[in-house]
C-alpha atoms as a PDB file:
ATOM      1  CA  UNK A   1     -10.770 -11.635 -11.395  1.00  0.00           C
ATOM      2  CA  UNK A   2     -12.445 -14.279  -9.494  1.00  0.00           C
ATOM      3  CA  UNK A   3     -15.961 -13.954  -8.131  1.00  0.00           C
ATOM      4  CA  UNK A   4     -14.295 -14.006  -4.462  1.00  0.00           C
ATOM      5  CA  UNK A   5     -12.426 -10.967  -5.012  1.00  0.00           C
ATOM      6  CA  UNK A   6     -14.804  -9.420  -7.290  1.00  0.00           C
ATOM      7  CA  UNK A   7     -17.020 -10.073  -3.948  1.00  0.00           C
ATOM      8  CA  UNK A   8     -14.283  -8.939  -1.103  1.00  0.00           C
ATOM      9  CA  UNK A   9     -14.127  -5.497  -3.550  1.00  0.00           C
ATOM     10  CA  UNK A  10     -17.524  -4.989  -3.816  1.00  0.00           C
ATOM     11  CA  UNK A  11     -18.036  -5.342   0.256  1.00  0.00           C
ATOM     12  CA  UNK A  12     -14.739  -2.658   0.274  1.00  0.00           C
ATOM     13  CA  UNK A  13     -16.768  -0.342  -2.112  1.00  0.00           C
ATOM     14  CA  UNK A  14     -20.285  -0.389   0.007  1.00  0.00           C
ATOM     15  CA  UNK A  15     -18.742  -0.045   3.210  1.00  0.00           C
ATOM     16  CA  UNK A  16     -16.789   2.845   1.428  1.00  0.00           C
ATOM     17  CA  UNK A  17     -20.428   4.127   0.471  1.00  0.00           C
ATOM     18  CA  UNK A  18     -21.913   3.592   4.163  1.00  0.00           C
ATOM     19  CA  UNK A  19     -18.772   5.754   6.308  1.00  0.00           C
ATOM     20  CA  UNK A  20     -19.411   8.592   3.467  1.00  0.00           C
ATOM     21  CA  UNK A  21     -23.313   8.277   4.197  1.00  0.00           C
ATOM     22  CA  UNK A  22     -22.333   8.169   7.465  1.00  0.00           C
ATOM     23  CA  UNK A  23     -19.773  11.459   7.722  1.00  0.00           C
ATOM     24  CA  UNK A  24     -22.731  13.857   5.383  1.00  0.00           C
ATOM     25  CA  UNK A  25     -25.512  12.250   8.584  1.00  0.00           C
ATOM     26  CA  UNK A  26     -22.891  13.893  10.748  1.00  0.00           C
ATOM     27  CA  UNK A  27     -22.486  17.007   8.729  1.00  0.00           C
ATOM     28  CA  UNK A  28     -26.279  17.352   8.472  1.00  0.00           C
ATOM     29  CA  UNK A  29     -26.689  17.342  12.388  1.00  0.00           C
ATOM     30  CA  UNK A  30     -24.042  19.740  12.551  1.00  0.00           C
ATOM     31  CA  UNK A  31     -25.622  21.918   9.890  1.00  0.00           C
ATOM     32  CA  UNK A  32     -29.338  21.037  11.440  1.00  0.00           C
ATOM     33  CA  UNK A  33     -31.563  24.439  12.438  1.00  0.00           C
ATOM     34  CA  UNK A  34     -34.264  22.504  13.399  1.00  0.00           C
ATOM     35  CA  UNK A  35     -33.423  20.902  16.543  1.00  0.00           C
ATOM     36  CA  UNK A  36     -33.198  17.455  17.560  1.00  0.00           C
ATOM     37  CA  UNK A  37     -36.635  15.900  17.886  1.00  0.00           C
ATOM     38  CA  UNK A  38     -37.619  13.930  15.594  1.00  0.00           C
ATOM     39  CA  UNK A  39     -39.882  15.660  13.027  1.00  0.00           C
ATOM     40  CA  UNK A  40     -37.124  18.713  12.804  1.00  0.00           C
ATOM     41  CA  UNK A  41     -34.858  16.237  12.121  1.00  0.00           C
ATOM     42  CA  UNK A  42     -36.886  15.252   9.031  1.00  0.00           C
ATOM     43  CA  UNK A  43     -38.401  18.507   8.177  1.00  0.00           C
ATOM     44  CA  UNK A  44     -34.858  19.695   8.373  1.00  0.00           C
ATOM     45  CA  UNK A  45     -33.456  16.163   6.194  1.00  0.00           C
ATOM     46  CA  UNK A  46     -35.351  17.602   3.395  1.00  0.00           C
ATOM     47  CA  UNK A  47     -33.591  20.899   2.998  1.00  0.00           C
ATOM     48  CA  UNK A  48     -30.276  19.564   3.970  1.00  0.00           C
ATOM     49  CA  UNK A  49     -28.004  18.123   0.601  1.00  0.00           C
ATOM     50  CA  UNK A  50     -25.432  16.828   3.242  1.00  0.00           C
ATOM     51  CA  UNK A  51     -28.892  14.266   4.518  1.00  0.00           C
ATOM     52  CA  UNK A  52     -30.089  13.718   0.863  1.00  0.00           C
ATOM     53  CA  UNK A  53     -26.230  12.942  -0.205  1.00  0.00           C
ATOM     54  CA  UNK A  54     -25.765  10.408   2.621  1.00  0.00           C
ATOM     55  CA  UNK A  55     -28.986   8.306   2.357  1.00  0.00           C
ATOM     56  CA  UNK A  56     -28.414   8.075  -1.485  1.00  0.00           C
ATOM     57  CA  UNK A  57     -24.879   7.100  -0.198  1.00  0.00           C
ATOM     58  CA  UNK A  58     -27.090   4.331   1.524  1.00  0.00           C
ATOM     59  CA  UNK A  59     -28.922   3.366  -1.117  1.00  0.00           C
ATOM     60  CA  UNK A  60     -26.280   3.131  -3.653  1.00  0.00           C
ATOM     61  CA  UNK A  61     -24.669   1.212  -0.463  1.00  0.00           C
ATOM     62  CA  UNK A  62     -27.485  -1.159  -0.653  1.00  0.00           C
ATOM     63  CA  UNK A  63     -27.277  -2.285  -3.972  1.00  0.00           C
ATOM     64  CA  UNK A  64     -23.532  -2.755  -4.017  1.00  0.00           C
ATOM     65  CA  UNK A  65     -23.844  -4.789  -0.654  1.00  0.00           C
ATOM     66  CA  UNK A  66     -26.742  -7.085  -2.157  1.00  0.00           C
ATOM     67  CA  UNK A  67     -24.364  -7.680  -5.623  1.00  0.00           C
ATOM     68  CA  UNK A  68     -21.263  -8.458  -3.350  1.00  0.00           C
ATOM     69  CA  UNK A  69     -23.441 -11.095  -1.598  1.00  0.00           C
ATOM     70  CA  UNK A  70     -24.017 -13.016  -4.604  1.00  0.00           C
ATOM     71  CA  UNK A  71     -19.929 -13.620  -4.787  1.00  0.00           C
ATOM     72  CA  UNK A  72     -19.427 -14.494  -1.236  1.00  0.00           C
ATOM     73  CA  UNK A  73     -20.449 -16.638   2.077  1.00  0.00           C
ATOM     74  CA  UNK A  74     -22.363 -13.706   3.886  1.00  0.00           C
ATOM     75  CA  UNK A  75     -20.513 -15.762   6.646  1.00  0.00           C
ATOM     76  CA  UNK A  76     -17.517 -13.878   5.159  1.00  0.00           C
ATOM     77  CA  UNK A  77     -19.676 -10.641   3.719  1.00  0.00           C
ATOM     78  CA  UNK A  78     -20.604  -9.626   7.131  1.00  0.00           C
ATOM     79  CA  UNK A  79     -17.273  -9.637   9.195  1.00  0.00           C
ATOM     80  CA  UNK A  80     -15.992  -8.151   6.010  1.00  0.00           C
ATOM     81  CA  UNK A  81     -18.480  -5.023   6.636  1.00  0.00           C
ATOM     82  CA  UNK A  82     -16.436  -4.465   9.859  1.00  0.00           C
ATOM     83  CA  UNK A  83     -14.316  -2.476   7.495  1.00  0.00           C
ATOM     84  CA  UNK A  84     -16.861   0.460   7.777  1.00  0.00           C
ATOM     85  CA  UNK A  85     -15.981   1.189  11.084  1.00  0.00           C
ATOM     86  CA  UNK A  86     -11.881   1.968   9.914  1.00  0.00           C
ATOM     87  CA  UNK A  87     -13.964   4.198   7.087  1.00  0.00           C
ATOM     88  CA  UNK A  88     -15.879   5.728   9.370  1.00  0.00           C
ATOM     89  CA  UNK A  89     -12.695   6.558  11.991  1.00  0.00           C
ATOM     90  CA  UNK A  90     -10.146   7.398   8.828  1.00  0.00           C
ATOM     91  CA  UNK A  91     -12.923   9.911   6.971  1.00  0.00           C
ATOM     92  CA  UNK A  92     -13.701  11.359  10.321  1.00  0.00           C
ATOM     93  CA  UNK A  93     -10.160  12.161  11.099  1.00  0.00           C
ATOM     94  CA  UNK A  94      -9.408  13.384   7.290  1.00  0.00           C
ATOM     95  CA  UNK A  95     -12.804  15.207   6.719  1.00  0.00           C
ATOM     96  CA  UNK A  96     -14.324  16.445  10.082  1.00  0.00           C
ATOM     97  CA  UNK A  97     -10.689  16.624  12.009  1.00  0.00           C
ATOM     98  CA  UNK A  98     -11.801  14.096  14.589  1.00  0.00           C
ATOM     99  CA  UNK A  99      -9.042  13.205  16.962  1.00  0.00           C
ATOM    100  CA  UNK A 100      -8.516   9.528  16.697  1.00  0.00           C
ATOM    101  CA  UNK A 101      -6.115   8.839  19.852  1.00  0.00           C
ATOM    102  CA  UNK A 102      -3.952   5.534  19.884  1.00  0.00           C
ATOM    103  CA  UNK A 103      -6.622   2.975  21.263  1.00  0.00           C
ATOM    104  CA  UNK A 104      -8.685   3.999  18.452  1.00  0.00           C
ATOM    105  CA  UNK A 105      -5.759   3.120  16.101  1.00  0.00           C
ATOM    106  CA  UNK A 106      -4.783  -0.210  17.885  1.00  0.00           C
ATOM    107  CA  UNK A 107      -8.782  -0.958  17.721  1.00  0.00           C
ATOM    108  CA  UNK A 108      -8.708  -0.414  13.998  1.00  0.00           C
ATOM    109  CA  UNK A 109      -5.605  -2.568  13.357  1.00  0.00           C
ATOM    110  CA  UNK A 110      -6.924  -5.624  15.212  1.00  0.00           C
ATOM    111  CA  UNK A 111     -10.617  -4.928  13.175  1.00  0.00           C
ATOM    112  CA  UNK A 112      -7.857  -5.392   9.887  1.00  0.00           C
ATOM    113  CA  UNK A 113      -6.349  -8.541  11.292  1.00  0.00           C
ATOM    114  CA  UNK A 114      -9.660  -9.914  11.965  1.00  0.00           C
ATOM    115  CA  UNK A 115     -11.068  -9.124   8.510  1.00  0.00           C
ATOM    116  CA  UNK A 116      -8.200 -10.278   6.864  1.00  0.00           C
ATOM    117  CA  UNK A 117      -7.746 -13.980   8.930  1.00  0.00           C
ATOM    118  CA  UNK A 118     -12.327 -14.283   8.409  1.00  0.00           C
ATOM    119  CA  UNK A 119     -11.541 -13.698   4.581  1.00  0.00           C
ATOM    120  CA  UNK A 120      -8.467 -15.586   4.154  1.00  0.00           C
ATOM    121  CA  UNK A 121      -8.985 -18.726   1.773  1.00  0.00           C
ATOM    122  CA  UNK A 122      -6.722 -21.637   3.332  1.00  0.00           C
ATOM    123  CA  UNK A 123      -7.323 -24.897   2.077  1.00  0.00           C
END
């Protein structure tokens, strides 16, 4: 495997890593007793295993991220991390039964076209 796709797999893997992080921050709202200001919100993050799961999500993200942009331009890296936003829409819809209407789904093919023409190696 060549450092390129080692690289374009990594990016797929944190992004993966960032919408789960993202779908336990939404599950920890919903689950939140503590209201929405900001100091429930953290006195509440550290009894919550759906906030503690999703920033180690993050941090694991982090990691994975930094690796994957030792294999590749971040010029391709970063358009690349567009991918989160089909995770996020795809987990959302499988996970928290989020309706995801047709402009969502046209909006998420042309993100795939775009991340696929960005990360395309023509000579």
């Amino acid at each position: 495997m060549s450092n390129y796709t080692l690289g374009l797999l990594l990016v797929a893997v944190a992004v993966f890593l960032e919408a789960l992080g993202q779908i336990c921050f939404k599950l920890s709202a919903n689950n939140s007793r503590h209201g929405a200001d900001l100091l429930g919100v953290i006195r509440g993050s550290l009894q919550n295993h759906w906030m503690v799961t999703g920033v180690s999500c993050f941090l694991v993200e982090a990691g994975i991220w930094t690796i994957a942009l030792t294999k590749l331009p971040l010029s391709i890296a970063f358009p690349a991390g567009s991918v989160s936003f089909v995770f996020v829409a795809l987990l959302s819809f499988l996970l928290l039964k989020e309706r995801v209407g047709k402009r969502k789904w046209a909006g998420i093919t042309l993100i795939l076209i775009g991340v696929i023409l960005v990360s395309l190696r023509i000579p």
